[in-house]
N, C-alpha and C. Protein backbone atom coordinates (compact mmCIF):
# COMPACT_ATOMS: atom_id res chain seq x y z
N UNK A 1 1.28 154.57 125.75
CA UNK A 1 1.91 155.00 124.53
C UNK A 1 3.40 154.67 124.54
N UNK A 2 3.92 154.78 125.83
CA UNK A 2 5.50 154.88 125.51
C UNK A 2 5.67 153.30 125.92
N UNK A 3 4.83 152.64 126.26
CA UNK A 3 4.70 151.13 126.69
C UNK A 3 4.69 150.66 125.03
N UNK A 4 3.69 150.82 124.00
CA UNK A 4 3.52 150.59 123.07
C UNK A 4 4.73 150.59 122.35
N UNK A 5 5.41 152.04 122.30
CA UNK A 5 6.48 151.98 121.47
C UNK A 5 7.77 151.70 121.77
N UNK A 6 8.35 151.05 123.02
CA UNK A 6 8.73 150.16 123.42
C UNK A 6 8.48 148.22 123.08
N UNK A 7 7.24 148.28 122.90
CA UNK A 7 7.18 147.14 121.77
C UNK A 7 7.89 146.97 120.65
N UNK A 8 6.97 148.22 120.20
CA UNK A 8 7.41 147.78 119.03
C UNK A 8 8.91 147.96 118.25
N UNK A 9 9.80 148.90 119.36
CA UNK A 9 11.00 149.03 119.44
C UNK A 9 11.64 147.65 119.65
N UNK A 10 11.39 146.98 120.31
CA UNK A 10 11.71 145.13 120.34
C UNK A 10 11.01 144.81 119.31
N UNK A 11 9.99 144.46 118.82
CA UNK A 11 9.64 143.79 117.51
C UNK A 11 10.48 143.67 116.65
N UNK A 12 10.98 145.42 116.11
CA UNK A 12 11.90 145.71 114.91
C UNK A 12 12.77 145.43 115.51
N UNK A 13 13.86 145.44 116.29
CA UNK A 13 14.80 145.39 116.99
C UNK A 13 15.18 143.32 116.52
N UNK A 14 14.03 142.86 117.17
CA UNK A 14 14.14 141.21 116.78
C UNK A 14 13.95 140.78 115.05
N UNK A 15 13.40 141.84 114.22
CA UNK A 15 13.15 141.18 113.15
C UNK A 15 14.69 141.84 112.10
N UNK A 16 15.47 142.73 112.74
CA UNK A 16 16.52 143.06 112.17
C UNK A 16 17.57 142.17 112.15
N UNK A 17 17.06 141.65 113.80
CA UNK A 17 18.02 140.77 113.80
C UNK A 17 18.56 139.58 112.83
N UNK A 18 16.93 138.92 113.16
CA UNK A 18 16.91 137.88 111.78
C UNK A 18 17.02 137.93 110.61
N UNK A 19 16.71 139.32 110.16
CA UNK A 19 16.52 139.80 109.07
C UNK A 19 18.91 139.29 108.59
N UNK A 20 19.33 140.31 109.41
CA UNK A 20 20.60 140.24 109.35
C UNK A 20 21.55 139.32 109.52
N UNK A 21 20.62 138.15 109.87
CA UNK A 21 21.68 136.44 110.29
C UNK A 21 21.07 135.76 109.51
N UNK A 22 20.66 136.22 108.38
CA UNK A 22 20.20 135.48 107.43
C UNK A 22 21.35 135.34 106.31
N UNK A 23 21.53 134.33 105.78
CA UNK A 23 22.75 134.28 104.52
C UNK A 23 23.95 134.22 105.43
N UNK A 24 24.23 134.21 106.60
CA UNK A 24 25.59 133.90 107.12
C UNK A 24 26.74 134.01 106.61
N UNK A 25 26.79 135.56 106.60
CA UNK A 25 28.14 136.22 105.62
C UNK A 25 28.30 136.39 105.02
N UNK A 26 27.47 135.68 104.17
CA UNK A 26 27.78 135.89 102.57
C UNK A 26 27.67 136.95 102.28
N UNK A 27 27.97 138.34 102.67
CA UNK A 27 27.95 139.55 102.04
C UNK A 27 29.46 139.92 102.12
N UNK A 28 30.14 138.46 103.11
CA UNK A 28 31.34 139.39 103.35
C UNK A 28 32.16 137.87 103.09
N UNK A 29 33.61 138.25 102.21
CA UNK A 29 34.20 137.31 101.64
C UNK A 29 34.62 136.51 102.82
N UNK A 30 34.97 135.29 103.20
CA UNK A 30 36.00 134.30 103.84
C UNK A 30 37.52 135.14 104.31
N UNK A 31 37.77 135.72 105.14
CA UNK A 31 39.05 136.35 104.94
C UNK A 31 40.38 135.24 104.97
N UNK A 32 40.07 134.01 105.09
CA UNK A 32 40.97 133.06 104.63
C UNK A 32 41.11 132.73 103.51
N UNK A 33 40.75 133.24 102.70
CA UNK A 33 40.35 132.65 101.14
C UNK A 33 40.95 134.14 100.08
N UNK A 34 41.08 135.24 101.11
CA UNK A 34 41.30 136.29 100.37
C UNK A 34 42.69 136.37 100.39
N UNK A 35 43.52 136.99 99.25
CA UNK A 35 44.68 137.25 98.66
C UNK A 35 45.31 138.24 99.69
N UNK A 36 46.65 138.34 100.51
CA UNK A 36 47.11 139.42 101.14
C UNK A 36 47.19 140.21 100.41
N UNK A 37 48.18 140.19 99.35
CA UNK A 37 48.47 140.87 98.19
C UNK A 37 47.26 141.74 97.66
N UNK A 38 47.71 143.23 98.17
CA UNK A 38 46.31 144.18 97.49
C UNK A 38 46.32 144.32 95.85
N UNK A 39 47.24 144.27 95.41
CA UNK A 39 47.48 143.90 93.72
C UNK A 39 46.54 142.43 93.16
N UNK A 40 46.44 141.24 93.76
CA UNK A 40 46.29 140.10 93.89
C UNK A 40 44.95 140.06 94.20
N UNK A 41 44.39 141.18 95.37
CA UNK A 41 43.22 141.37 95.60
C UNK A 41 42.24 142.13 94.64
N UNK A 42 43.10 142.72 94.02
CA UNK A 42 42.45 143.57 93.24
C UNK A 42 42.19 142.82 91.59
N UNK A 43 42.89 142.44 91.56
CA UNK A 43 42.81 141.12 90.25
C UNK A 43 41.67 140.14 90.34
N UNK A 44 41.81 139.58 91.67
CA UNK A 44 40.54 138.89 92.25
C UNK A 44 39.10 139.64 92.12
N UNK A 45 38.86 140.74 92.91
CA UNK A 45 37.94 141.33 92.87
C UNK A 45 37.35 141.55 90.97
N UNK A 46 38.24 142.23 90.11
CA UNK A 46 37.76 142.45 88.86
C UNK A 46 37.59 141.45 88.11
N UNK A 47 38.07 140.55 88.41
CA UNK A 47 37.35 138.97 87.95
C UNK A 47 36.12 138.55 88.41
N UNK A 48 36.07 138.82 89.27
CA UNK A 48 34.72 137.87 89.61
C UNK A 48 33.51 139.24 89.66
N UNK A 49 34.04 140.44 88.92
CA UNK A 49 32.92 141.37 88.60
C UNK A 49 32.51 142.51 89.88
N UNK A 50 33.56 142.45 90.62
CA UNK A 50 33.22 143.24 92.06
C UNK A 50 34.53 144.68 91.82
N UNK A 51 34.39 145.83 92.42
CA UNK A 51 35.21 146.80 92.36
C UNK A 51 34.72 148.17 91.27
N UNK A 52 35.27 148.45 91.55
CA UNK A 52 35.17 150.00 91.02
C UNK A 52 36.49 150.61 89.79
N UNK A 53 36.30 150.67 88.67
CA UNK A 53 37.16 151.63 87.40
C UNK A 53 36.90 153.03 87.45
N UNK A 54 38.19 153.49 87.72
CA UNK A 54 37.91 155.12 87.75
C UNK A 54 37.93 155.19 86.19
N UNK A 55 37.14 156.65 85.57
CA UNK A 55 37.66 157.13 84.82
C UNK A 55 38.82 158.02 84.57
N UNK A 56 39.30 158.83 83.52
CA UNK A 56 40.26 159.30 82.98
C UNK A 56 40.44 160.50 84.08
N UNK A 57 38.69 160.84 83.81
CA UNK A 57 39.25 162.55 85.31
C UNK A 57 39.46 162.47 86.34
N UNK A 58 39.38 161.12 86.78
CA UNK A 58 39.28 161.03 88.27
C UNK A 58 40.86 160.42 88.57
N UNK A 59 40.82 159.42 87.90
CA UNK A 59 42.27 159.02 88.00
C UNK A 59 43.35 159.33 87.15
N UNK A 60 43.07 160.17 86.02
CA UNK A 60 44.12 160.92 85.25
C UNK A 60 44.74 159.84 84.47
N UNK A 61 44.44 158.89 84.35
CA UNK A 61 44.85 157.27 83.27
C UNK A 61 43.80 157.65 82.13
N UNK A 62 44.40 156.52 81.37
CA UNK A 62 43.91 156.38 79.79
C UNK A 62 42.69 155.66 80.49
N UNK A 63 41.24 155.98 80.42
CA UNK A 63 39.81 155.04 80.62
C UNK A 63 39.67 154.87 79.47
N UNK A 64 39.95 154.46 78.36
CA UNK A 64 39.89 153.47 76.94
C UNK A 64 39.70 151.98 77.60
N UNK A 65 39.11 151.33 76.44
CA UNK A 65 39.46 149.69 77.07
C UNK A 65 40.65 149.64 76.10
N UNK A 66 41.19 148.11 76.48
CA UNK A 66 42.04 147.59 75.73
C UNK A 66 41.62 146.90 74.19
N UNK A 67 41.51 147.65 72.99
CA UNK A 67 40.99 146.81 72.31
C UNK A 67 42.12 146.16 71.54
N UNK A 68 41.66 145.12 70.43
CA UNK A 68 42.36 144.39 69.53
C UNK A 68 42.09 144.30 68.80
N UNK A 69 42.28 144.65 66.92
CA UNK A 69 41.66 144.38 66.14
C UNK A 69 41.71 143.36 65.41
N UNK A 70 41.44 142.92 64.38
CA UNK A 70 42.13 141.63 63.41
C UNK A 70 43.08 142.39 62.58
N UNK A 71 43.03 143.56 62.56
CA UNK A 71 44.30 143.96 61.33
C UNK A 71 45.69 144.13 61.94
N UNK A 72 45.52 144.04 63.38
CA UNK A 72 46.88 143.89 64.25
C UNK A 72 46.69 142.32 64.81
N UNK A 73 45.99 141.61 64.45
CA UNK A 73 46.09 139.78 64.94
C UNK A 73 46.82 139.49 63.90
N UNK A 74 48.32 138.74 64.02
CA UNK A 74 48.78 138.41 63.02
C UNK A 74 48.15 137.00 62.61
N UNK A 75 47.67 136.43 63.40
CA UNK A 75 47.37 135.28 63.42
C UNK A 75 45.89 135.11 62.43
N UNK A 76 45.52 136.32 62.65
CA UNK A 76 43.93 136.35 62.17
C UNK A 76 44.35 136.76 60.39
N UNK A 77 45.45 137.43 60.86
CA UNK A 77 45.85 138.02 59.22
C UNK A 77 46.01 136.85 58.63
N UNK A 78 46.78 136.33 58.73
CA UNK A 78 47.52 134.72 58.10
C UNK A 78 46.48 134.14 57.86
N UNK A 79 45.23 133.55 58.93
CA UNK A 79 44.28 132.70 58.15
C UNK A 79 43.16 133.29 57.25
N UNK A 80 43.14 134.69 56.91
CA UNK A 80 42.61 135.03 55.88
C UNK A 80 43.17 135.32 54.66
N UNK A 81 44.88 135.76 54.84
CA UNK A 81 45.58 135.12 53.48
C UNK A 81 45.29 133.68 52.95
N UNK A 82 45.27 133.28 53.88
CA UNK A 82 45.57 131.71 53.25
C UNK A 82 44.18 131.07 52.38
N UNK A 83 43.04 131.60 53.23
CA UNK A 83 41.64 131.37 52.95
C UNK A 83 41.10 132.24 51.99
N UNK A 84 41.85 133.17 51.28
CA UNK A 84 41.50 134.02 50.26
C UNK A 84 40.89 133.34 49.42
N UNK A 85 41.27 132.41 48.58
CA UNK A 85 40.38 131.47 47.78
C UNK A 85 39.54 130.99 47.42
N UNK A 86 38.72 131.08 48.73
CA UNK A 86 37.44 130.47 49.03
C UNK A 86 36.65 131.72 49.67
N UNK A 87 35.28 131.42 48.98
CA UNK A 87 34.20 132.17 49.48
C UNK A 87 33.90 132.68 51.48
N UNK A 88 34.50 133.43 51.89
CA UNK A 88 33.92 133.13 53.10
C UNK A 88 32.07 133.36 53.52
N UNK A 89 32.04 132.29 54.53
CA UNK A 89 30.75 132.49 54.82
C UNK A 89 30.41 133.54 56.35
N UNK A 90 31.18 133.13 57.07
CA UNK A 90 30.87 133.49 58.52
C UNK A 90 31.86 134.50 59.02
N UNK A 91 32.71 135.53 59.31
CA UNK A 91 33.84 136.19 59.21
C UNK A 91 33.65 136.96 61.30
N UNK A 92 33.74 136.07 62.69
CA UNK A 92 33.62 136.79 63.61
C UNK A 92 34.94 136.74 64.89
N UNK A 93 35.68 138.13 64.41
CA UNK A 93 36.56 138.13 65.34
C UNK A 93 36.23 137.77 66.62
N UNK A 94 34.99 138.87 67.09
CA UNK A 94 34.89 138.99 68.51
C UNK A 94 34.60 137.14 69.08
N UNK A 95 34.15 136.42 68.41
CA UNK A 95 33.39 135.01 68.39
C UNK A 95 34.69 134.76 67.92
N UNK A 96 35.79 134.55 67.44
CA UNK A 96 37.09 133.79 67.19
C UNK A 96 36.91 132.69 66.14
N UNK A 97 36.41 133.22 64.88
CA UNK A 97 35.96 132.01 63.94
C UNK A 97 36.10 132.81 62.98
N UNK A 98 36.35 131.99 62.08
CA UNK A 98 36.14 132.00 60.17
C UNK A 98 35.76 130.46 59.96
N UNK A 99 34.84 130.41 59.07
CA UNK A 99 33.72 129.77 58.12
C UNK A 99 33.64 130.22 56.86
N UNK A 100 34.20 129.25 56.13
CA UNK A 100 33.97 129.45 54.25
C UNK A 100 33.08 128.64 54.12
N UNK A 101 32.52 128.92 52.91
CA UNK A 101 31.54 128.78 51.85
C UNK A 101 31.83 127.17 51.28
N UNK A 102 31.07 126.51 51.28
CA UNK A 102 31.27 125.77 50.40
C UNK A 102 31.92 126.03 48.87
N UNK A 103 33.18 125.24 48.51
CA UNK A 103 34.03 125.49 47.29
C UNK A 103 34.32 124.06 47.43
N UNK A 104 34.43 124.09 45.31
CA UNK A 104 34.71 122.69 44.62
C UNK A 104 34.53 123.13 43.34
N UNK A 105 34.73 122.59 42.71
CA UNK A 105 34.99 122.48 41.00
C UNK A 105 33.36 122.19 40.21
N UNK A 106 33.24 122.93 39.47
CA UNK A 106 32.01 123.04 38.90
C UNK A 106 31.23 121.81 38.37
N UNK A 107 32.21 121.06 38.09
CA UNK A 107 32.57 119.42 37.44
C UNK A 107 32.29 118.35 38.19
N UNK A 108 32.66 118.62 39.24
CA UNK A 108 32.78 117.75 40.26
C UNK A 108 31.31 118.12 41.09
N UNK A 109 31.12 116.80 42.06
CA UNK A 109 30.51 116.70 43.06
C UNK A 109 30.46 116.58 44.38
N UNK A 110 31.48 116.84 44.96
CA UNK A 110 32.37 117.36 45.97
C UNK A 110 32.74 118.80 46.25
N UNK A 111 32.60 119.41 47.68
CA UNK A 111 32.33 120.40 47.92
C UNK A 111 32.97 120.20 49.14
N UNK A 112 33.56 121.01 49.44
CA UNK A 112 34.56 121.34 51.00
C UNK A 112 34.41 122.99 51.66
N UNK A 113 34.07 122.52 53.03
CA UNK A 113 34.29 123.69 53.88
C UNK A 113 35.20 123.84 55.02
N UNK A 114 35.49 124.98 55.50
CA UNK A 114 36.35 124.98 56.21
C UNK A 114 36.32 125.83 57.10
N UNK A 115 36.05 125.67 58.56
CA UNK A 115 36.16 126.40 59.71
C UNK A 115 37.22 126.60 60.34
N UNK A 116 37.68 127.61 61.34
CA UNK A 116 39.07 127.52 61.80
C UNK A 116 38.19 128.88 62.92
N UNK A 117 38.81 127.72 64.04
CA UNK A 117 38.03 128.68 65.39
C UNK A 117 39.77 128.79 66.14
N UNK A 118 39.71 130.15 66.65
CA UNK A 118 40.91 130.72 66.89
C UNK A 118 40.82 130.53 68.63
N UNK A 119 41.58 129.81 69.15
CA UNK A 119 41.46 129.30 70.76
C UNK A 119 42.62 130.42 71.44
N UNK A 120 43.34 130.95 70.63
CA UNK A 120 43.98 131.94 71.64
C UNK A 120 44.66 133.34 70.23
N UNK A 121 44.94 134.15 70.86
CA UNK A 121 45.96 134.76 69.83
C UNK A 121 47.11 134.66 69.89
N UNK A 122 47.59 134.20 70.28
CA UNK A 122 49.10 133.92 70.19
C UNK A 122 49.60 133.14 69.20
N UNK A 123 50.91 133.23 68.76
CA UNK A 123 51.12 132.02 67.96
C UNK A 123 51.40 130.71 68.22
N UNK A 124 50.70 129.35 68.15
CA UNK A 124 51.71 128.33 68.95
C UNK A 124 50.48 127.44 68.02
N UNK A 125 50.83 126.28 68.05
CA UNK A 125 50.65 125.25 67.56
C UNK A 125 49.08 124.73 68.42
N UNK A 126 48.80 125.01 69.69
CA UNK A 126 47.48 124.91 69.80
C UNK A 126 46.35 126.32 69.65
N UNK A 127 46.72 126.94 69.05
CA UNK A 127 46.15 128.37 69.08
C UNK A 127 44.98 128.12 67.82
N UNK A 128 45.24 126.98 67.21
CA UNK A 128 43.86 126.94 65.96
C UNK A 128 43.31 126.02 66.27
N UNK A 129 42.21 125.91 66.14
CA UNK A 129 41.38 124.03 65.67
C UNK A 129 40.62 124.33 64.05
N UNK A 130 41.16 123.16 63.51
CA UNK A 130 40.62 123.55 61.97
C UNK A 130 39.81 122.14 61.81
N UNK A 131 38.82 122.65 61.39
CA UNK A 131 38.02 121.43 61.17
C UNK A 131 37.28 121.80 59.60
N UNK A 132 37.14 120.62 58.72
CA UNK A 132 36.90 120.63 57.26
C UNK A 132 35.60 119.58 57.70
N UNK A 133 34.79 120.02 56.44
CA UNK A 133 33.75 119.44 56.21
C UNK A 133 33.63 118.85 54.95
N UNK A 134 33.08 117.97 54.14
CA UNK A 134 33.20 117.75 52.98
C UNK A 134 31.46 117.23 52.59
N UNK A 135 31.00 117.93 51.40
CA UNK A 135 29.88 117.57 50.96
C UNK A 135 29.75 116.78 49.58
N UNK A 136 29.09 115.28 49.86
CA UNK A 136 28.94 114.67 48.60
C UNK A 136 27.78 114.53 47.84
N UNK A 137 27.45 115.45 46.46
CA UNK A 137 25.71 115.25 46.05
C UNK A 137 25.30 114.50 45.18
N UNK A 138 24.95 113.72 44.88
CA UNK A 138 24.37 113.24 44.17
C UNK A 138 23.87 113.04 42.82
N UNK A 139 22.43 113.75 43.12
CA UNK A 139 21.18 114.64 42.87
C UNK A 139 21.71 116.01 43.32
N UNK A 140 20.60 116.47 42.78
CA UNK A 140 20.28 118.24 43.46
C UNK A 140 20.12 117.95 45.29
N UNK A 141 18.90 117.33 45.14
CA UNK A 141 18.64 116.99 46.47
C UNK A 141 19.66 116.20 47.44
N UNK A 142 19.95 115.15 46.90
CA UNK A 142 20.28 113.83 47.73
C UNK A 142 22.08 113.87 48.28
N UNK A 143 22.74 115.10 49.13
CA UNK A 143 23.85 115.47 49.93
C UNK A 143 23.92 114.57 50.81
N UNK A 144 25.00 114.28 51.28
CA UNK A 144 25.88 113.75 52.45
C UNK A 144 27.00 114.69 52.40
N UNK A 145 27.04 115.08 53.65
CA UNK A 145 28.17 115.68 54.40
C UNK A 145 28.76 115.17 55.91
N UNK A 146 29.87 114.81 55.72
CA UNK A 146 31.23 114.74 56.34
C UNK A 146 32.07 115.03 56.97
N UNK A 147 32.37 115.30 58.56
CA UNK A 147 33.42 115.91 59.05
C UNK A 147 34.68 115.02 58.55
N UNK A 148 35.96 115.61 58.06
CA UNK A 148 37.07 115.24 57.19
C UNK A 148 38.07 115.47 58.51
N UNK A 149 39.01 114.69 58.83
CA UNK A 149 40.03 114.93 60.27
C UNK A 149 41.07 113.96 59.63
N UNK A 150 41.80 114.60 58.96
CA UNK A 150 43.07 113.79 58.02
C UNK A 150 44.23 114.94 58.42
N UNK A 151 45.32 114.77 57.11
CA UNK A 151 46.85 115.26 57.49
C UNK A 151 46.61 117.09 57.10
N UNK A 152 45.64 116.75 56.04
CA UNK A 152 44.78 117.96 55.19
C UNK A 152 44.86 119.44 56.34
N UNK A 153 44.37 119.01 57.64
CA UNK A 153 44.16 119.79 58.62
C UNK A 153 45.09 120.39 59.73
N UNK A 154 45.59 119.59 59.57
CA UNK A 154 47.52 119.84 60.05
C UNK A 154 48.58 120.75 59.08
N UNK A 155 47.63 120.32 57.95
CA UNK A 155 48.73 121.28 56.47
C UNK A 155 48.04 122.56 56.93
N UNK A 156 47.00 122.84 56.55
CA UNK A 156 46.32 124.33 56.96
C UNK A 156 46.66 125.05 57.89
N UNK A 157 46.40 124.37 59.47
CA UNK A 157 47.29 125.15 60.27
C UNK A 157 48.48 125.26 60.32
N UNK A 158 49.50 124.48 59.98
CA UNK A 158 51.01 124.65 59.67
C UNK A 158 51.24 125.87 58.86
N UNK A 159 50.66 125.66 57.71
CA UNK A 159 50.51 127.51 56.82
C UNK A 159 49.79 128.24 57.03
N UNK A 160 49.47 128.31 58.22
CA UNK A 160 48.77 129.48 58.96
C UNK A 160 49.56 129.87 59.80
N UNK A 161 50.14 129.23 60.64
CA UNK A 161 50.76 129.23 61.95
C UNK A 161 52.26 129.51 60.95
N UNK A 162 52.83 129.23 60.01
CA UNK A 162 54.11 129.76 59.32
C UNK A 162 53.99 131.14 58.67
N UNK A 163 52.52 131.53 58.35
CA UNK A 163 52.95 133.24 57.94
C UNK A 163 52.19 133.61 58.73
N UNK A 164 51.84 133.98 59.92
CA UNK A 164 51.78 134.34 61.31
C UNK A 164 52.97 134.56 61.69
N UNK A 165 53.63 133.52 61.57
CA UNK A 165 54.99 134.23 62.59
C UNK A 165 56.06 135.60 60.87
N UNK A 166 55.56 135.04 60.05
CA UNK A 166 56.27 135.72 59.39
C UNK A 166 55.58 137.49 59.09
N UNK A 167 54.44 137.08 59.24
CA UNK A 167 53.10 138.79 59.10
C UNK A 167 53.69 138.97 60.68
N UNK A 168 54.01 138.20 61.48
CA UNK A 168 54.50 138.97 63.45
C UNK A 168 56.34 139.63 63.42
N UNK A 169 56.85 138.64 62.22
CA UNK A 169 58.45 139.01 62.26
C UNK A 169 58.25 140.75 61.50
N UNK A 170 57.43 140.60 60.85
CA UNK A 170 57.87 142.09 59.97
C UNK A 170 57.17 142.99 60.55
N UNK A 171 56.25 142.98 61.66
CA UNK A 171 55.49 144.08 61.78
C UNK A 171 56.92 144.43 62.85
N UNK A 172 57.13 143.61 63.85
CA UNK A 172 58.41 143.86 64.51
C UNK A 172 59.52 144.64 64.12
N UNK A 173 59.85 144.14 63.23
CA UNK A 173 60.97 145.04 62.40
C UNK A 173 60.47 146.45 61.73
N UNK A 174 59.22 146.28 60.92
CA UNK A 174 58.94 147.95 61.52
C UNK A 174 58.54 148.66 62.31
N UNK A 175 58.13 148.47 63.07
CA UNK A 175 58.10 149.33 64.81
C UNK A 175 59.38 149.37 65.51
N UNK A 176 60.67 149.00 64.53
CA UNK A 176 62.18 149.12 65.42
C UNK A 176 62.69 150.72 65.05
């Protein structure tokens, strides 16, 4: 009996082993690769989805997230002034886009749309990509549509990106 469980005390004993030199570290980071900096470490860690957020009782901090809305994006404000005109179709902050509706003249057979995907919030000159579409019909049926990449698209964001900074100058001045 005590011969037996002495076996099998080595059996488990050998299959832990292997069990445990399996994956070769990977449970445990490179410590050459890790940040001295415990600030640095800790930035690291919540990026790549590892670590622990106290809440409010535990750590006595605000546990809110950080949110943002569009009615404080000046940037987001500006391209829906500007796009007032037109029907929107698609309207998604969290997704960083506006999409209008096809608009054109009742008369006409030409039809233009206009997307504007928001690449950062800030204000700066690469913070939009505006891209226009243009639809030509025919018939009822018989459309062609067009991606349009002219001066057209440079004007849009320019008056977007100019009352942005002007919807960012005044909110400034009242919060003084």
């Amino acid at each position: 009996m005590l011969k037996n469980l002495k076996v099998k005390s080595i059996i488990l004993f050998i299959i832990l082993i292997f069990l445990t030199s399996c994956g070769g570290g990977s449970y445990f980071p490179d410590a050459r690769k890790q940040p001295v900096n415990a600030e640095e470490r800790v930035k690291k860690n919540i990026s790549e989805g590892r670590g622990l957020k106290l809440t409010t009782s535990l750590s006595g901090k605000n546990a809110g997230g950080n949110f943002t809305f569009a009615s404080s994006n000046p940037l987001w404000r500006a391209t829906l002034e500007k796009l007032d005109f037109m029907p929107l179709s698609n309207v998604d902050y969290a997704g960083g886009i506006i999409i209008t509706d096809w608009y054109g003249d009742i008369q006409s057979n030409e039809q233009i749309k206009v997307a504007v995907r928001f690449l950062t919030n800030e204000i700066r000159s690469d913070a939009l990509d505006i891209i226009i579409y243009k639809k030509e019909c025919n018939d009822l049926n018989n459309c062609q549509t067009q991606k349009i990449n002219n001066s057209t698209n440079e004007e849009i964001k320019a008056s977007i990106l100019k009352r942005a900074v002007i919807i960012s100058k005044e909110e400034a001045d009242v919060k003084k």
